[in-house]
C-alpha atoms as a PDB file:
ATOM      1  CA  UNK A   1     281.904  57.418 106.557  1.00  0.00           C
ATOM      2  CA  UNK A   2     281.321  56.630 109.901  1.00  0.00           C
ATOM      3  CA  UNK A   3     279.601  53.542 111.841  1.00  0.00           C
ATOM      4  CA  UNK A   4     277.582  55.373 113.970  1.00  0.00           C
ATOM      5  CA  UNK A   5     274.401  56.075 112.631  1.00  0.00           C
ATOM      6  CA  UNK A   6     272.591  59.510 112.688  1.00  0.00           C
ATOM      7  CA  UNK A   7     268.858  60.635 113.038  1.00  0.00           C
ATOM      8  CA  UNK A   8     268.445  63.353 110.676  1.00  0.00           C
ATOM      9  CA  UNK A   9     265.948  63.763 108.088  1.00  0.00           C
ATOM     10  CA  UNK A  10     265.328  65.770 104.971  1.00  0.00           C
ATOM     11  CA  UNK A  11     261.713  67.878 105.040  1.00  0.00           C
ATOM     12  CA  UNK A  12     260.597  69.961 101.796  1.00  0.00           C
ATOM     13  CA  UNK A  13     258.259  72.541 101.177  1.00  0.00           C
ATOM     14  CA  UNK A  14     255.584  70.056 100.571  1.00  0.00           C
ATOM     15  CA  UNK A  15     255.947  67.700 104.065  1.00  0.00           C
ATOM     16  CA  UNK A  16     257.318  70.749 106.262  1.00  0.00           C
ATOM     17  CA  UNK A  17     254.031  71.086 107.856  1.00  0.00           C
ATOM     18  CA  UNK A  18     253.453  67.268 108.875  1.00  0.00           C
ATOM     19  CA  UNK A  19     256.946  66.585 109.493  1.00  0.00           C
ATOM     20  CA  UNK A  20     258.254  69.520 111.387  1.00  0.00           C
ATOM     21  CA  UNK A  21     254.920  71.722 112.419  1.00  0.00           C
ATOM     22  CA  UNK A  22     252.874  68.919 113.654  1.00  0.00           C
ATOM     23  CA  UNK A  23     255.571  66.819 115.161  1.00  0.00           C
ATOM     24  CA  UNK A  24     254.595  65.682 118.499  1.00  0.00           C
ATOM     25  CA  UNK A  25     258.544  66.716 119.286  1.00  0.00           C
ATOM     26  CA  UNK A  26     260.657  69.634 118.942  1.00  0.00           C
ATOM     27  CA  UNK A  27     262.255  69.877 115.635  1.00  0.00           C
ATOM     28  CA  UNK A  28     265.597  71.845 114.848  1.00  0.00           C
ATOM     29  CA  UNK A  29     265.641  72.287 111.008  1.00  0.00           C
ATOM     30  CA  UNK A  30     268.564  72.988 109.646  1.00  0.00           C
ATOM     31  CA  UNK A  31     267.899  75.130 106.238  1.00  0.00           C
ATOM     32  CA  UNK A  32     271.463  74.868 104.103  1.00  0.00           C
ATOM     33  CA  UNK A  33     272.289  74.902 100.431  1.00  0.00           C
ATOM     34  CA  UNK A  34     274.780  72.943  98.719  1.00  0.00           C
ATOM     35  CA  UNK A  35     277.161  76.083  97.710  1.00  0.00           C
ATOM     36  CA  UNK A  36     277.312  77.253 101.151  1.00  0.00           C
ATOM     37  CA  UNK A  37     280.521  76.034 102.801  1.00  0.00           C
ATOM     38  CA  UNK A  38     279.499  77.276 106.697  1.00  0.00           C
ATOM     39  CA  UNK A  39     276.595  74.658 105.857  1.00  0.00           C
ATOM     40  CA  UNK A  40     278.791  71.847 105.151  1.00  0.00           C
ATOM     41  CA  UNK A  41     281.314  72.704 108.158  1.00  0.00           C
ATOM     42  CA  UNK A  42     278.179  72.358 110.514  1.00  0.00           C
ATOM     43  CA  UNK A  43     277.110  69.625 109.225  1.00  0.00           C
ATOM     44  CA  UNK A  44     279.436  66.633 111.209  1.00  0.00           C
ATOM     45  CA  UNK A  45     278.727  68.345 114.750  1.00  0.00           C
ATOM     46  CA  UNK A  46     274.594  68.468 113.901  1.00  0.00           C
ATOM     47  CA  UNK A  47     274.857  64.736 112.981  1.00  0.00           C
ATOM     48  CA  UNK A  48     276.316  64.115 116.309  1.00  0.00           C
ATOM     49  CA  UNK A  49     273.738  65.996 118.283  1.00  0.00           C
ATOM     50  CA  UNK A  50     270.982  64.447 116.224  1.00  0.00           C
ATOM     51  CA  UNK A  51     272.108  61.295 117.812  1.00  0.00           C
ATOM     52  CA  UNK A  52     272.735  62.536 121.255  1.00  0.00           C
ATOM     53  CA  UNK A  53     268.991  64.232 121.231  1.00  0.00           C
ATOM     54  CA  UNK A  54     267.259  60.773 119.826  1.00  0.00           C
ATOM     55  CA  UNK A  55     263.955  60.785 120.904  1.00  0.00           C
ATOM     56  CA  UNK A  56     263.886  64.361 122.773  1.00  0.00           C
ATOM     57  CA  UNK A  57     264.232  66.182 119.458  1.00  0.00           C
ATOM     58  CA  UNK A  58     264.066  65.600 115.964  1.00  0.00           C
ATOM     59  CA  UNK A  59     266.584  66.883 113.585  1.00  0.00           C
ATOM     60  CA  UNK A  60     266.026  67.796 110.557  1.00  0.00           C
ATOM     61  CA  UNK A  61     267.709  69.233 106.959  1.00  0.00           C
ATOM     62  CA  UNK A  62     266.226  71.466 104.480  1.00  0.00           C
ATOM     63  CA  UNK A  63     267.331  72.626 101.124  1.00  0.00           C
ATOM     64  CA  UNK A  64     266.795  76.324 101.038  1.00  0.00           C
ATOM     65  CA  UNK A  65     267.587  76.781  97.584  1.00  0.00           C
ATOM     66  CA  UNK A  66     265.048  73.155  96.663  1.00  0.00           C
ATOM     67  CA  UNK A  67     262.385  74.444  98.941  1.00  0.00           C
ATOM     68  CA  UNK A  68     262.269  77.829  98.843  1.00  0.00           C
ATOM     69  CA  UNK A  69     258.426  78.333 100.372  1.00  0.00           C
ATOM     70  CA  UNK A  70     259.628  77.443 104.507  1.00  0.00           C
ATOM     71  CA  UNK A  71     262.704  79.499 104.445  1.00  0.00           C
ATOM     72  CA  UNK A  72     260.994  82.507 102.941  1.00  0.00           C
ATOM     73  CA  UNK A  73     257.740  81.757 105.506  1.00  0.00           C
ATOM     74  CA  UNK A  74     260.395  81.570 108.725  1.00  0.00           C
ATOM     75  CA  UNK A  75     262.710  84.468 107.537  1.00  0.00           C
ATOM     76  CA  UNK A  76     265.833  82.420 106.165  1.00  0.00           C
ATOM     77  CA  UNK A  77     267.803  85.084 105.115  1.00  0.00           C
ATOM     78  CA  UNK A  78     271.685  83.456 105.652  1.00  0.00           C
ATOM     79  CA  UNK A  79     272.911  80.130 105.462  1.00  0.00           C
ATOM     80  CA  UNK A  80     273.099  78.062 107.666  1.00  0.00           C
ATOM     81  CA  UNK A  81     269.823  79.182 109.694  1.00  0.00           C
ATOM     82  CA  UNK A  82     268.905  76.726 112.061  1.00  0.00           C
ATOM     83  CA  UNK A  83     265.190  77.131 113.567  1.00  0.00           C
ATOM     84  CA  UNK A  84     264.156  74.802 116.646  1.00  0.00           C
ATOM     85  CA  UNK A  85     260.213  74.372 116.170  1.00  0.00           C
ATOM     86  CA  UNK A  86     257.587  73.414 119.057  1.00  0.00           C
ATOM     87  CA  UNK A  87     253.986  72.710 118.950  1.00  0.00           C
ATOM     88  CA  UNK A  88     254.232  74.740 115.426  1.00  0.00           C
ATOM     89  CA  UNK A  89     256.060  77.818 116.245  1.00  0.00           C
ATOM     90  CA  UNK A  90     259.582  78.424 115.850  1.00  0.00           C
ATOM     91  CA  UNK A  91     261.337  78.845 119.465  1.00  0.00           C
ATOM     92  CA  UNK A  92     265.136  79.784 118.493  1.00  0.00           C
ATOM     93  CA  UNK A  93     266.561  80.846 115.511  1.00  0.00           C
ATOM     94  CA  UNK A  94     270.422  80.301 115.375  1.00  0.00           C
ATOM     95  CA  UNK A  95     272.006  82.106 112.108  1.00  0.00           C
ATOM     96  CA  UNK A  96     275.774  81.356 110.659  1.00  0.00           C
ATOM     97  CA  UNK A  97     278.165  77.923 111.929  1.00  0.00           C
ATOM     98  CA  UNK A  98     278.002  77.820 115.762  1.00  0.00           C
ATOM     99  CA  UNK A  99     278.763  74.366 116.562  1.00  0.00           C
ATOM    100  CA  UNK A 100     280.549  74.804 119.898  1.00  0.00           C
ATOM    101  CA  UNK A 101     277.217  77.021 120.961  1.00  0.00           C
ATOM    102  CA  UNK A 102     274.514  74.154 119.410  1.00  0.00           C
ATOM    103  CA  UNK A 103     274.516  72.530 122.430  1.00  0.00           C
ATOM    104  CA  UNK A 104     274.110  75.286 124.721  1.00  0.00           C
ATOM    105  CA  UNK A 105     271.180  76.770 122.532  1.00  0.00           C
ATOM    106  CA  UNK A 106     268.753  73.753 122.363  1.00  0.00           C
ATOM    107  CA  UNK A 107     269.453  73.438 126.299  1.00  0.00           C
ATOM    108  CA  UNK A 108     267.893  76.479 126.369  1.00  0.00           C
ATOM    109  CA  UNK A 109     265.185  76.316 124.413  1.00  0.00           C
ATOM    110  CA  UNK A 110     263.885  73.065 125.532  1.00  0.00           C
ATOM    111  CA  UNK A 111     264.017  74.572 129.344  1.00  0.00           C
ATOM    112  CA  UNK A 112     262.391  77.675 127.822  1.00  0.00           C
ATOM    113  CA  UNK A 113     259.779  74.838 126.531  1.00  0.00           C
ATOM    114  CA  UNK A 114     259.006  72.741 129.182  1.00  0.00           C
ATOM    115  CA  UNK A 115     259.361  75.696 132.204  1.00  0.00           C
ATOM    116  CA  UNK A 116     255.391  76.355 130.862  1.00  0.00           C
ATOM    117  CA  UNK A 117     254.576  72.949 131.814  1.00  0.00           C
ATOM    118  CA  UNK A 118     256.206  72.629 134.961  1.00  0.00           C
ATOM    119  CA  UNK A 119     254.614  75.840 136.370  1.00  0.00           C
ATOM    120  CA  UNK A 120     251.383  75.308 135.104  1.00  0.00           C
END
């Protein structure tokens, strides 16, 4: 266990839509099920970034095979999906263990995100 404390949370089917939809941030959601080893290798480097993003964008976990309702809504068809949310819409979808490429991906989706803004 380590000292250094993360920021993820867990969402379900029943507080998906206040917790991730209506979040005033971004929220990556990480949907994962406890068989799935790829899940559980991802895991340690998406703690990490959860820190690293604190207060930018909020991370979150969800049970596919516990909620089923989200995942089947958002097209969750492998594990581990990871969806990065804004303003209620998903903006990324990154499918199977990518950790070195995380990074990389939310860059460019929060640039994709706030490039609106800085034109408009």
């Amino acid at each position: 266990m380590t000292s250094e404390q993360n920021h993820l949370f867990a969402v379900t089917d029943q507080n998906f839509e206040s917790l991730v939809l209506q979040s005033a941030l971004p929220v990556i959601v990480d949907f994962w099920a406890e068989w799935c080893p790829h899940c559980h290798a991802l895991r340690p480097g998406y703690e990490r970034l959860s820190t690293i993003y604190a207060g930018k964008v909020g991370f979150a976990t969800m049970n596919a095979d516990e909620n089923p309702l989200a995942p089947a809504r958002f097209g969750v068809q492998g594990l581990p999906t990871l969806i990065l949310f804004n303003a209620g819409k998903p903006v990324t979808h990154i499918v199977g263990p990518h950790p070195n490429r995380l990074p990389q991906r939310i860059e460019q989706a929060l640039a994709e995100i706030t490039l609106p803004q800085i034109q408009g």
